[in-house]
N, C-alpha and C. Protein backbone atom coordinates (compact mmCIF):
# COMPACT_ATOMS: atom_id res chain seq x y z
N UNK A 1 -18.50 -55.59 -11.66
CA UNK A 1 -17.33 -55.24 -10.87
C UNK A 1 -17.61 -54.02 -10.00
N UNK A 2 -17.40 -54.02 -9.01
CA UNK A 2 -17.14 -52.90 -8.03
C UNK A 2 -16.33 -51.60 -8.03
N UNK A 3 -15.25 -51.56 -9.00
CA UNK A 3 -14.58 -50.66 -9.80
C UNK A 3 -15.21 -50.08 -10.60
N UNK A 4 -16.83 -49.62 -10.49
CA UNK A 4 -17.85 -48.94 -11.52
C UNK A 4 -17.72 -46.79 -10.74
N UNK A 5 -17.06 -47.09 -9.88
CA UNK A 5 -16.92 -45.85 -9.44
C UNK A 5 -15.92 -44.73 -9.90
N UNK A 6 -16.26 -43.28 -9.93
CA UNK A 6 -15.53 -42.50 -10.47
C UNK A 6 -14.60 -42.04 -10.04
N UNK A 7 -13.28 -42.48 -10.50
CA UNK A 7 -12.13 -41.74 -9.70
C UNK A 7 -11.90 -40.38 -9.90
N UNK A 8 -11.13 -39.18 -9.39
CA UNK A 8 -10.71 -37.78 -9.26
C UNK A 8 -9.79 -38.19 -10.59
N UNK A 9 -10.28 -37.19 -11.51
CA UNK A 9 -9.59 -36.76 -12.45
C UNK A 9 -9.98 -35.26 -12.88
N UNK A 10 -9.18 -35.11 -13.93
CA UNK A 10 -9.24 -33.60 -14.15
C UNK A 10 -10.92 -33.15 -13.85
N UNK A 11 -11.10 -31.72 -13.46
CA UNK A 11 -12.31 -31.38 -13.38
C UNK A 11 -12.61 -30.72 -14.70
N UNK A 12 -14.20 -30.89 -15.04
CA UNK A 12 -14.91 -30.32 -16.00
C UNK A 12 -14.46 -28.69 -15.99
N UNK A 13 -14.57 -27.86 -17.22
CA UNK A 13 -14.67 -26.39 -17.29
C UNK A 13 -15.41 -26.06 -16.44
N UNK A 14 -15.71 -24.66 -16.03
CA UNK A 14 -16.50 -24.22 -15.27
C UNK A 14 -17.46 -23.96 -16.53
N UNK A 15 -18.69 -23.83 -15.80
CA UNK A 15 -19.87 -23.55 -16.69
C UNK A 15 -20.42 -21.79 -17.17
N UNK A 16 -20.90 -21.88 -17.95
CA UNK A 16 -21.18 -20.32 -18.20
C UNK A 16 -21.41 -19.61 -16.99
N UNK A 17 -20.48 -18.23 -17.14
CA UNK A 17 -20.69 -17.49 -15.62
C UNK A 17 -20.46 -18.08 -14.32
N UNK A 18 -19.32 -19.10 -14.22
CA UNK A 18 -19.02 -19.48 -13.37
C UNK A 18 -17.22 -19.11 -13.40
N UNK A 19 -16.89 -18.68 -12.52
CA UNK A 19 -15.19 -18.21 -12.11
C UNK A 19 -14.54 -19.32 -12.05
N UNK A 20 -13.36 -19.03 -12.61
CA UNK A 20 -12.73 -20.29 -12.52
C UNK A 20 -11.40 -20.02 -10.92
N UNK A 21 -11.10 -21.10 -10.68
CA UNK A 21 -10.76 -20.54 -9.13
C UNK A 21 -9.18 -19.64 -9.47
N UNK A 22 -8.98 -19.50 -10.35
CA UNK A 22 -7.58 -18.60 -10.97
C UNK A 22 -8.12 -17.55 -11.08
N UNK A 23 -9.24 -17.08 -11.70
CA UNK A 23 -9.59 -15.99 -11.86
C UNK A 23 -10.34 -15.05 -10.87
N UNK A 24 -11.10 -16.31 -9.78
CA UNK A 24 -11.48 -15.93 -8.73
C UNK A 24 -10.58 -15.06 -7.94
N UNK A 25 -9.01 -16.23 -7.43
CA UNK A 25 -7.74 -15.47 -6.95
C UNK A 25 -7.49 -14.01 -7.78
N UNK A 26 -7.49 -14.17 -8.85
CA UNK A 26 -7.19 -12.74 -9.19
C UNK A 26 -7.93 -11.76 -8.97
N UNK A 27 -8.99 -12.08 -8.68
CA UNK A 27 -9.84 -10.70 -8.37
C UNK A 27 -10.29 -10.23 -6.74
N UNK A 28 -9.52 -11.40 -6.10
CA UNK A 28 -9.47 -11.31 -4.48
C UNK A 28 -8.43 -10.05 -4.29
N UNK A 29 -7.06 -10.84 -5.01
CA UNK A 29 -5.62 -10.07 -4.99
C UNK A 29 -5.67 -8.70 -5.28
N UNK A 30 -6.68 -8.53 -6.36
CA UNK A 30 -6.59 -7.10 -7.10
C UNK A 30 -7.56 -6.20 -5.65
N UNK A 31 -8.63 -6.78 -5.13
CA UNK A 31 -9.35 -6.31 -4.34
C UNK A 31 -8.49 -5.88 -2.88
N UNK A 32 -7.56 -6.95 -2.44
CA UNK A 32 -6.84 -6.90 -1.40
C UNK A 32 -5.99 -5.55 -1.90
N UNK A 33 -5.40 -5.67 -2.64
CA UNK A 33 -4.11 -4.38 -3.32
C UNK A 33 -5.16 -2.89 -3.53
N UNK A 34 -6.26 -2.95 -3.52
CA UNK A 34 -6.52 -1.33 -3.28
C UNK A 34 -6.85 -1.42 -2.02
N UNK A 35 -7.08 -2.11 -1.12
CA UNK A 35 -7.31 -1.70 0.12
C UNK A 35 -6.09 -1.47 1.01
N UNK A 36 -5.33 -1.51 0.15
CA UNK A 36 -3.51 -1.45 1.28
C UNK A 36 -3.85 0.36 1.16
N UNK A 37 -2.92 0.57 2.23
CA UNK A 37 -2.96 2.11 2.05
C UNK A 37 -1.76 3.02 1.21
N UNK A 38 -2.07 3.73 0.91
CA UNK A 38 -1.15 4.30 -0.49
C UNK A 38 -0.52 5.80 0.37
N UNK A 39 1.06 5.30 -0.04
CA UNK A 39 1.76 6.37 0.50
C UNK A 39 1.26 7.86 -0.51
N UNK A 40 0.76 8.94 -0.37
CA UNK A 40 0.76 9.46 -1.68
C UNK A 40 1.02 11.27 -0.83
N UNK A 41 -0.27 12.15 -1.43
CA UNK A 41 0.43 13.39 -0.99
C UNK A 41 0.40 14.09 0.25
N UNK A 42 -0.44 12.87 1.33
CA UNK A 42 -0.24 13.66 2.51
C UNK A 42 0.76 12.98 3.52
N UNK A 43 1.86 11.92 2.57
CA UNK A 43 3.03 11.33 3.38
C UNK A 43 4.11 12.49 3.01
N UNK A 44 3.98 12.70 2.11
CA UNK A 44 4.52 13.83 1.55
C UNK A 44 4.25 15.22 1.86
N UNK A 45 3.30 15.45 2.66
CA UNK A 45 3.42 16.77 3.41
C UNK A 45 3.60 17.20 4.77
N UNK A 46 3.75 15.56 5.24
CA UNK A 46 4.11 15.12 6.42
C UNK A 46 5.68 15.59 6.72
N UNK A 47 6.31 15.33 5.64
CA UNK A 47 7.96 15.13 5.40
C UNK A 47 8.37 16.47 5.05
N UNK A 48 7.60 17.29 4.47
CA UNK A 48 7.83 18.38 4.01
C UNK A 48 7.54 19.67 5.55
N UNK A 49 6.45 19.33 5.89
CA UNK A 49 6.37 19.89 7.53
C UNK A 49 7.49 20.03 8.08
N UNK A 50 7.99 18.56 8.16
CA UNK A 50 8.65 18.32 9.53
C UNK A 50 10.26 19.16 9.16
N UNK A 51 10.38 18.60 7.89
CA UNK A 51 11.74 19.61 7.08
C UNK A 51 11.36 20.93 7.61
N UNK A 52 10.41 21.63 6.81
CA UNK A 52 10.22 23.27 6.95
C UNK A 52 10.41 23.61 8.65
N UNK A 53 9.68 22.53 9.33
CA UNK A 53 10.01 23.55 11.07
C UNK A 53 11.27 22.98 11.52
N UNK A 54 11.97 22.05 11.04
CA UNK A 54 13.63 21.49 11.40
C UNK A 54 14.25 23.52 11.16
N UNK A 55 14.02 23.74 9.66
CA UNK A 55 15.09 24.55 8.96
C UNK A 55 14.74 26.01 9.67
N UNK A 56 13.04 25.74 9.76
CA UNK A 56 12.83 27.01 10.91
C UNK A 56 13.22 27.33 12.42
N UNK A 57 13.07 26.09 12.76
CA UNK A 57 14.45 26.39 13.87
C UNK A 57 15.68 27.08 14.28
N UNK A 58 16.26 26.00 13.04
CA UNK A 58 17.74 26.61 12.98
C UNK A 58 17.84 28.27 12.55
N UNK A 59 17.32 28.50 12.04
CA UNK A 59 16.94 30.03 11.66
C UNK A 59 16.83 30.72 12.49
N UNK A 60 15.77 30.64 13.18
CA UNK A 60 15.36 31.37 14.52
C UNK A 60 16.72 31.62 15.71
N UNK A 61 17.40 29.74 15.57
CA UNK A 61 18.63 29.49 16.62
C UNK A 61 19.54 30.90 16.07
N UNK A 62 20.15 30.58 14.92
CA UNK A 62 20.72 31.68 14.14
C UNK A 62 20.67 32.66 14.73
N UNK A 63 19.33 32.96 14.01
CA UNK A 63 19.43 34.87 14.71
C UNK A 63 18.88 35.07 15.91
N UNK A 64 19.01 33.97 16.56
CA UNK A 64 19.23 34.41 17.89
C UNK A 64 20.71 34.93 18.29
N UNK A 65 21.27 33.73 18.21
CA UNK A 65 23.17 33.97 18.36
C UNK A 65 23.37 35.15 17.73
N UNK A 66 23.03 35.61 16.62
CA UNK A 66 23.33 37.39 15.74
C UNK A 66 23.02 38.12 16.94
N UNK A 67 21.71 38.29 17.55
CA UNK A 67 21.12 39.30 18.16
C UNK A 67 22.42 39.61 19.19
N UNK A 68 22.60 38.23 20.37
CA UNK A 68 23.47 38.32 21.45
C UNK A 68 24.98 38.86 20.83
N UNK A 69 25.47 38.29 19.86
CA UNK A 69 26.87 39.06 19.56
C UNK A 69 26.81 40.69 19.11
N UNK A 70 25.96 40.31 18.24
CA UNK A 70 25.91 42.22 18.77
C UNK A 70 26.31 43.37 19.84
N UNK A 71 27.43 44.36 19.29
CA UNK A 71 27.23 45.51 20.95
C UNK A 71 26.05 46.33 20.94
């Protein structure tokens, strides 16, 4: 019979030291996720800058207006 051919069925284990394609994905994903960039302490000193010369401003504005009311 002509039906001596192998149909697609489940695939064999992978063989010693061979990845299985789940585990492969997982170690793509894990690889992709440290290469993202990480908000950490110089987003945070970014924010902290921009605060400190906002508040230094207003300070400065301040005693400016003191100086002029003054006689």
């Amino acid at each position: 019979m002509p039906n001596d051919e192998k149909k697609p069925g489940p695939q064999e284990p992978p063989a010693e030291g061979e990845a299985t394609r789940q585990t492969r994905r997982e170690r793509k994903q894990r690889k992709k996720r440290e290469r993202l960039p990480q908000h950490g302490k110089s987003l945070a000193r970014v924010y902290r800058d921009a605060v400190l010369k906002r508040a230094q401003q207003a300070k400065e504005a301040e005693e400016k207006g003191r100086e002029t009311k003054q006689p």
